[in-house]
PDB file of N, CA and C in Angstrom:
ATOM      1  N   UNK A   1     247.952 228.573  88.413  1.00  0.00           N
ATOM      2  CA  UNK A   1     248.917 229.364  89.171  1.00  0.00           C
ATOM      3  C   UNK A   1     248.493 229.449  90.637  1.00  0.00           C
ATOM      4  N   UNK A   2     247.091 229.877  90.778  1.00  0.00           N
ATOM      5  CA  UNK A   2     246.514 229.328  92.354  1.00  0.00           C
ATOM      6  C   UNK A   2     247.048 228.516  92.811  1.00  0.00           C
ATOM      7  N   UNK A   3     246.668 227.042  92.265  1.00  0.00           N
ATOM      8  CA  UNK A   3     246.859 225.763  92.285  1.00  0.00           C
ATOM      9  C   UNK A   3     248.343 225.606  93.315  1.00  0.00           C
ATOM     10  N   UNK A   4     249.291 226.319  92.886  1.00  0.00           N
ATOM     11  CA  UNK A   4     250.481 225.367  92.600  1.00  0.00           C
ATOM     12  C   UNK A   4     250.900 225.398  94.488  1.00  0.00           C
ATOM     13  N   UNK A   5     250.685 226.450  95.035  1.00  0.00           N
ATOM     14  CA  UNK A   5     250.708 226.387  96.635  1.00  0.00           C
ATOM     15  C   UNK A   5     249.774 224.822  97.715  1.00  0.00           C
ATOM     16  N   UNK A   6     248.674 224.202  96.882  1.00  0.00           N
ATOM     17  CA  UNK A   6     247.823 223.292  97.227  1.00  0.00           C
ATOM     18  C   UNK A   6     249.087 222.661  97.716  1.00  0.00           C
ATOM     19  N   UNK A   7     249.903 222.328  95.634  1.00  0.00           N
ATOM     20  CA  UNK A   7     250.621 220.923  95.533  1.00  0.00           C
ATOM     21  C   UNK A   7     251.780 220.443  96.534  1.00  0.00           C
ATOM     22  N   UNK A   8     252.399 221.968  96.551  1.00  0.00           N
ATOM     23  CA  UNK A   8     253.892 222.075  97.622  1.00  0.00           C
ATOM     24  C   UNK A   8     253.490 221.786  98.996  1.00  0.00           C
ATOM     25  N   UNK A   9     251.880 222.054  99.723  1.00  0.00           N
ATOM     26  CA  UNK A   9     251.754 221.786 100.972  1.00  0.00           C
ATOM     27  C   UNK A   9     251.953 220.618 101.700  1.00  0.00           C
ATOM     28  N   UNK A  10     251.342 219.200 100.832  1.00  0.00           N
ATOM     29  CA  UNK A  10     251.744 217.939 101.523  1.00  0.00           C
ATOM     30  C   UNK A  10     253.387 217.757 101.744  1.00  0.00           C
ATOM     31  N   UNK A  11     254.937 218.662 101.265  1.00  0.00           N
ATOM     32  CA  UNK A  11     255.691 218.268 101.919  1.00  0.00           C
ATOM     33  C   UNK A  11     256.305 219.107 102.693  1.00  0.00           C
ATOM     34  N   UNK A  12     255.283 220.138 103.061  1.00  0.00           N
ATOM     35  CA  UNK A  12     255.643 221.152 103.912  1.00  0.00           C
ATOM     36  C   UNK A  12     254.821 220.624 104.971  1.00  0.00           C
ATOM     37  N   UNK A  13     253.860 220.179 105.025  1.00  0.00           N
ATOM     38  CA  UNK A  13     253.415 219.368 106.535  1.00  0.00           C
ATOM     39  C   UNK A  13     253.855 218.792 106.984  1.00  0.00           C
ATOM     40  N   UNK A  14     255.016 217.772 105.989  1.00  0.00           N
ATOM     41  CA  UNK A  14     255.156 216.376 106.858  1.00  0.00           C
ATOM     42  C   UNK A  14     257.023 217.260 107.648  1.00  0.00           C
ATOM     43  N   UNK A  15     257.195 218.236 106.782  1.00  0.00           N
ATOM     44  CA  UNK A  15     258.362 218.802 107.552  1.00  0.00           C
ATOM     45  C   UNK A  15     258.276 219.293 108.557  1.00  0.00           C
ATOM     46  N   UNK A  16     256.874 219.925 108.817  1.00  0.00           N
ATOM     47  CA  UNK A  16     255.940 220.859 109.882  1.00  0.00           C
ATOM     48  C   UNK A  16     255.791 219.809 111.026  1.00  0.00           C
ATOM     49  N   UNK A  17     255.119 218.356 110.895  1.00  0.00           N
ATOM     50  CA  UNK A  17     255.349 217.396 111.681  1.00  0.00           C
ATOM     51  C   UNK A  17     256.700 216.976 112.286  1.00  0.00           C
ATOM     52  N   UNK A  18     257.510 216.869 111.612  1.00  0.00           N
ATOM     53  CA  UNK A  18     258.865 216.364 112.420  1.00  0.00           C
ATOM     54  C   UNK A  18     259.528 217.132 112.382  1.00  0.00           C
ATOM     55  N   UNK A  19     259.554 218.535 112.879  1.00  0.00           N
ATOM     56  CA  UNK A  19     259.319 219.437 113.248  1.00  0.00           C
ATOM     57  C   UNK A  19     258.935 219.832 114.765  1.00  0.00           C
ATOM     58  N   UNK A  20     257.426 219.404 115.048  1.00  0.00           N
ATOM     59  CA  UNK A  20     256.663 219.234 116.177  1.00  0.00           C
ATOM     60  C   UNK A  20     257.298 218.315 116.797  1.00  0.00           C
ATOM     61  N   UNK A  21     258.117 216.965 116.377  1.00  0.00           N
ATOM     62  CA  UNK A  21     258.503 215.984 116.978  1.00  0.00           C
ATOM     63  C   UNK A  21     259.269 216.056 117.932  1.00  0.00           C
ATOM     64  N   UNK A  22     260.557 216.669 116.825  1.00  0.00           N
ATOM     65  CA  UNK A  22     261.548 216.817 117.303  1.00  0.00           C
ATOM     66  C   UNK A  22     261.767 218.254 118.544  1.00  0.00           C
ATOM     67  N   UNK A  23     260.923 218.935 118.156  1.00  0.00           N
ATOM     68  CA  UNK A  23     260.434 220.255 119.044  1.00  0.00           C
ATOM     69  C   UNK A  23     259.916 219.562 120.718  1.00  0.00           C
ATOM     70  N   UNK A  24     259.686 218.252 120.964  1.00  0.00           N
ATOM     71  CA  UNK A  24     259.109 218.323 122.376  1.00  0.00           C
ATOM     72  C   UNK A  24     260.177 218.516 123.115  1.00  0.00           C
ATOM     73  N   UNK A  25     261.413 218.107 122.849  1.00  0.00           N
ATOM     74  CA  UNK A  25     262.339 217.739 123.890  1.00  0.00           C
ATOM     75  C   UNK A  25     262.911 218.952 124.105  1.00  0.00           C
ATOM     76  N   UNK A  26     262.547 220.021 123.231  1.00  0.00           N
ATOM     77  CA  UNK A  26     262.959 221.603 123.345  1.00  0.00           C
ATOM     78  C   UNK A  26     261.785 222.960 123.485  1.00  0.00           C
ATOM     79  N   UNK A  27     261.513 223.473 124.085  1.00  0.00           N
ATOM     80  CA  UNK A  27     260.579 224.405 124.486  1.00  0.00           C
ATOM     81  C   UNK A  27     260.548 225.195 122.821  1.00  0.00           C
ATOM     82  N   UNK A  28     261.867 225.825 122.611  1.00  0.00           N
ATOM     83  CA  UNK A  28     261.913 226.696 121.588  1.00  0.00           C
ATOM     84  C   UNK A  28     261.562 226.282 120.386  1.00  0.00           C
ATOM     85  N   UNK A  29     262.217 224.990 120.027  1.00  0.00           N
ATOM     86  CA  UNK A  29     261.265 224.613 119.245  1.00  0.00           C
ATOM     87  C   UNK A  29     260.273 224.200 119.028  1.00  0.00           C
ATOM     88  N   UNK A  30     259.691 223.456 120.038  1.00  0.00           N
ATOM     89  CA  UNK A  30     258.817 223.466 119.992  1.00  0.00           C
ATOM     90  C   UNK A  30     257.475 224.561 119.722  1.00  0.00           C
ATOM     91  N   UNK A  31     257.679 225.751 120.316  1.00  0.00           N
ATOM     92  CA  UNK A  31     257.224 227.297 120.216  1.00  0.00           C
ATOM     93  C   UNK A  31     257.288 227.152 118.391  1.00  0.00           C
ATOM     94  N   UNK A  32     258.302 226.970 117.933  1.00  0.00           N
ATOM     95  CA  UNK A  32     258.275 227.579 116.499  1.00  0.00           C
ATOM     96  C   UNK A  32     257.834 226.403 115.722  1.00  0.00           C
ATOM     97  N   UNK A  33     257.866 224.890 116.430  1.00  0.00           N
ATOM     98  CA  UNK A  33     256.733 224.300 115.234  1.00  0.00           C
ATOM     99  C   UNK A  33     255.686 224.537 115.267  1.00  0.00           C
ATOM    100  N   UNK A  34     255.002 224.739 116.761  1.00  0.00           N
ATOM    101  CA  UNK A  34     253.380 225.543 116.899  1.00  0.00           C
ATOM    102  C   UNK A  34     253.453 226.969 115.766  1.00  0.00           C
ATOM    103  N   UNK A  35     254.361 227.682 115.556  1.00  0.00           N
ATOM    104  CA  UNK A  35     253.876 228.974 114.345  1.00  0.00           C
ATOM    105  C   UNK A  35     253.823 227.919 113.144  1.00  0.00           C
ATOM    106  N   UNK A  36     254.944 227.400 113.042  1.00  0.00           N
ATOM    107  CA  UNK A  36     255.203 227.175 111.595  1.00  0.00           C
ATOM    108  C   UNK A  36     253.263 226.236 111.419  1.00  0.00           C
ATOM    109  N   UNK A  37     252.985 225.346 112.021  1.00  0.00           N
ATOM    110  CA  UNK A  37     251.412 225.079 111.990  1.00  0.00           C
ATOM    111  C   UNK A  37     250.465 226.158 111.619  1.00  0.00           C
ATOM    112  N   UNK A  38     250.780 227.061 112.927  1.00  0.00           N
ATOM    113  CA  UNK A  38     249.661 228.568 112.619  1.00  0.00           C
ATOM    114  C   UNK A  38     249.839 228.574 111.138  1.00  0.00           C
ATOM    115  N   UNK A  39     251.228 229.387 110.408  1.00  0.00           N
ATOM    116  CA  UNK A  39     251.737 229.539 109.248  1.00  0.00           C
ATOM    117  C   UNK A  39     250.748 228.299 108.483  1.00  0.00           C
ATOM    118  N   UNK A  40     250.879 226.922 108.686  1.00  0.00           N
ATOM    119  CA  UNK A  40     250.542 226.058 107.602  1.00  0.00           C
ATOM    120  C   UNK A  40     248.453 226.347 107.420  1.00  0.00           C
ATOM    121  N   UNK A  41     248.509 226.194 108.792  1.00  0.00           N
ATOM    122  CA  UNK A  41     247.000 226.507 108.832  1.00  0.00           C
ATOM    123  C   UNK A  41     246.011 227.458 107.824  1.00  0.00           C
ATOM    124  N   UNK A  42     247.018 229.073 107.843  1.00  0.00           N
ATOM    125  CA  UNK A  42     246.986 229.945 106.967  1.00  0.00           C
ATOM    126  C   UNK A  42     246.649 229.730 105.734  1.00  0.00           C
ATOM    127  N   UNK A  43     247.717 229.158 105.398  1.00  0.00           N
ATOM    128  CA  UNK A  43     248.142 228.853 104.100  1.00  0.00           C
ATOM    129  C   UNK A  43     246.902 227.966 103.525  1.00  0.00           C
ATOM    130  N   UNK A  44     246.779 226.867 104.358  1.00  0.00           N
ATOM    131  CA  UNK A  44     245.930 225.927 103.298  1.00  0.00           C
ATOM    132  C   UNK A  44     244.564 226.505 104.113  1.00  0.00           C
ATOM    133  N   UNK A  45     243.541 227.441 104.624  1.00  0.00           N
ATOM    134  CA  UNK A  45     243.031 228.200 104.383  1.00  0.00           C
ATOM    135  C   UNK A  45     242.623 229.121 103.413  1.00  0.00           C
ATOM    136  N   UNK A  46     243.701 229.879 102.815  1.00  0.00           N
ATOM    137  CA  UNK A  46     243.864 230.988 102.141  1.00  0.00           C
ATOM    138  C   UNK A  46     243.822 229.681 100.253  1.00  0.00           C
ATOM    139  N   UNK A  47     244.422 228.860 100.407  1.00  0.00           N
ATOM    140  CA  UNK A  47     244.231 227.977  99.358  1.00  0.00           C
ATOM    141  C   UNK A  47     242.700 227.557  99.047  1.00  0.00           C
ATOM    142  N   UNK A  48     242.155 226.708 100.187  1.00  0.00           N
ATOM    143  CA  UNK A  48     240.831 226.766 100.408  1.00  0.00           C
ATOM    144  C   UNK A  48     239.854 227.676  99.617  1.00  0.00           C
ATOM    145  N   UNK A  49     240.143 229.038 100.288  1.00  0.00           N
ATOM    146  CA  UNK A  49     239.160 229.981  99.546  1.00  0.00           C
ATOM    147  C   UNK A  49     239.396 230.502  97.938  1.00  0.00           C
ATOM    148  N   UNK A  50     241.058 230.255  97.751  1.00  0.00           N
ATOM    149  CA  UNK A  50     241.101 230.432  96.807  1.00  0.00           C
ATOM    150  C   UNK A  50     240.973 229.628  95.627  1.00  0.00           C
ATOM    151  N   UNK A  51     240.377 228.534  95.709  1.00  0.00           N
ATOM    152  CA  UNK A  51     239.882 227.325  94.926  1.00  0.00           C
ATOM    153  C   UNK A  51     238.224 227.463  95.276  1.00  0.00           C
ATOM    154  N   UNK A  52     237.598 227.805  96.543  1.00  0.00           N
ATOM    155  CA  UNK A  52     236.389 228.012  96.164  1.00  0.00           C
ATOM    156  C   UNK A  52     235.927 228.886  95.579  1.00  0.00           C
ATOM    157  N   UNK A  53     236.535 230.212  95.208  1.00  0.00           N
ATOM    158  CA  UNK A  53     236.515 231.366  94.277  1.00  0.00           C
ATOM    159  C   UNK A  53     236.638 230.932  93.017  1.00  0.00           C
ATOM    160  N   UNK A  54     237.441 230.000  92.610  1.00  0.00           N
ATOM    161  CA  UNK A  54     237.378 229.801  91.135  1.00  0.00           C
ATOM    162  C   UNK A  54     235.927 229.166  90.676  1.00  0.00           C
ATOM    163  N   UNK A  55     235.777 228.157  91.485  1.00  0.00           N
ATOM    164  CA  UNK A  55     234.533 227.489  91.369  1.00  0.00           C
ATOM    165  C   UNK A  55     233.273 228.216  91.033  1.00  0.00           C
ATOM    166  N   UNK A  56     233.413 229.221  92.249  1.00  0.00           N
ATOM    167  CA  UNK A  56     232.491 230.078  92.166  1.00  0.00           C
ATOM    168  C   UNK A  56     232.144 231.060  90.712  1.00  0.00           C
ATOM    169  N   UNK A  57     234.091 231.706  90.244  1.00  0.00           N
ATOM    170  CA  UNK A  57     233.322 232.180  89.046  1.00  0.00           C
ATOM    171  C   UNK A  57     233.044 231.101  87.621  1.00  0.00           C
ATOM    172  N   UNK A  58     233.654 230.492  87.937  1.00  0.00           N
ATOM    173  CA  UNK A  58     232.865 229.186  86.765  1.00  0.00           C
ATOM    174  C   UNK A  58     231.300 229.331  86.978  1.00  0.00           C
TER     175      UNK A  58
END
C-alpha cells in the first residue's frame, strides 16, 4: 500500500516534464511546473523514507 505512490510517479514526471517544456514560452506556467517539481520532489522523498522504514523494521 506504501508502494503504490513509487509506481504512479514515473508518469507523473514525464507529465511534470512537458509541463516544464511547454511552460518556457509562458512565465505562469512555467511558475507552476517549477511547484508541480517542488510537489514531485516531495513526494518521491516522502516515498524514499517510506520504503527505508520498511526495511528498517524488517
Amino acid at each position: 500500500m506504501v508502494l503504490r505512490p513509487c509506481l504512479s510517479l514515473k508518469g507523473s514526471f514525464s507529465h511534470v516534464q512537458l509541463v516544464v517544456m511547454l511552460g518556457c514560452s509562458d512565465w505562469y506556467l512555467w511558475l507552476w511546473g517549477v511547484h508541480q517539481m517542488v510537489v514531485f520532489g516531495l513526494i518521491w522523498q516522502n516515498c524514499v523514507v517510506d520504503r527505508w522504514l520498511i526495511d528498517y523494521i524488517r
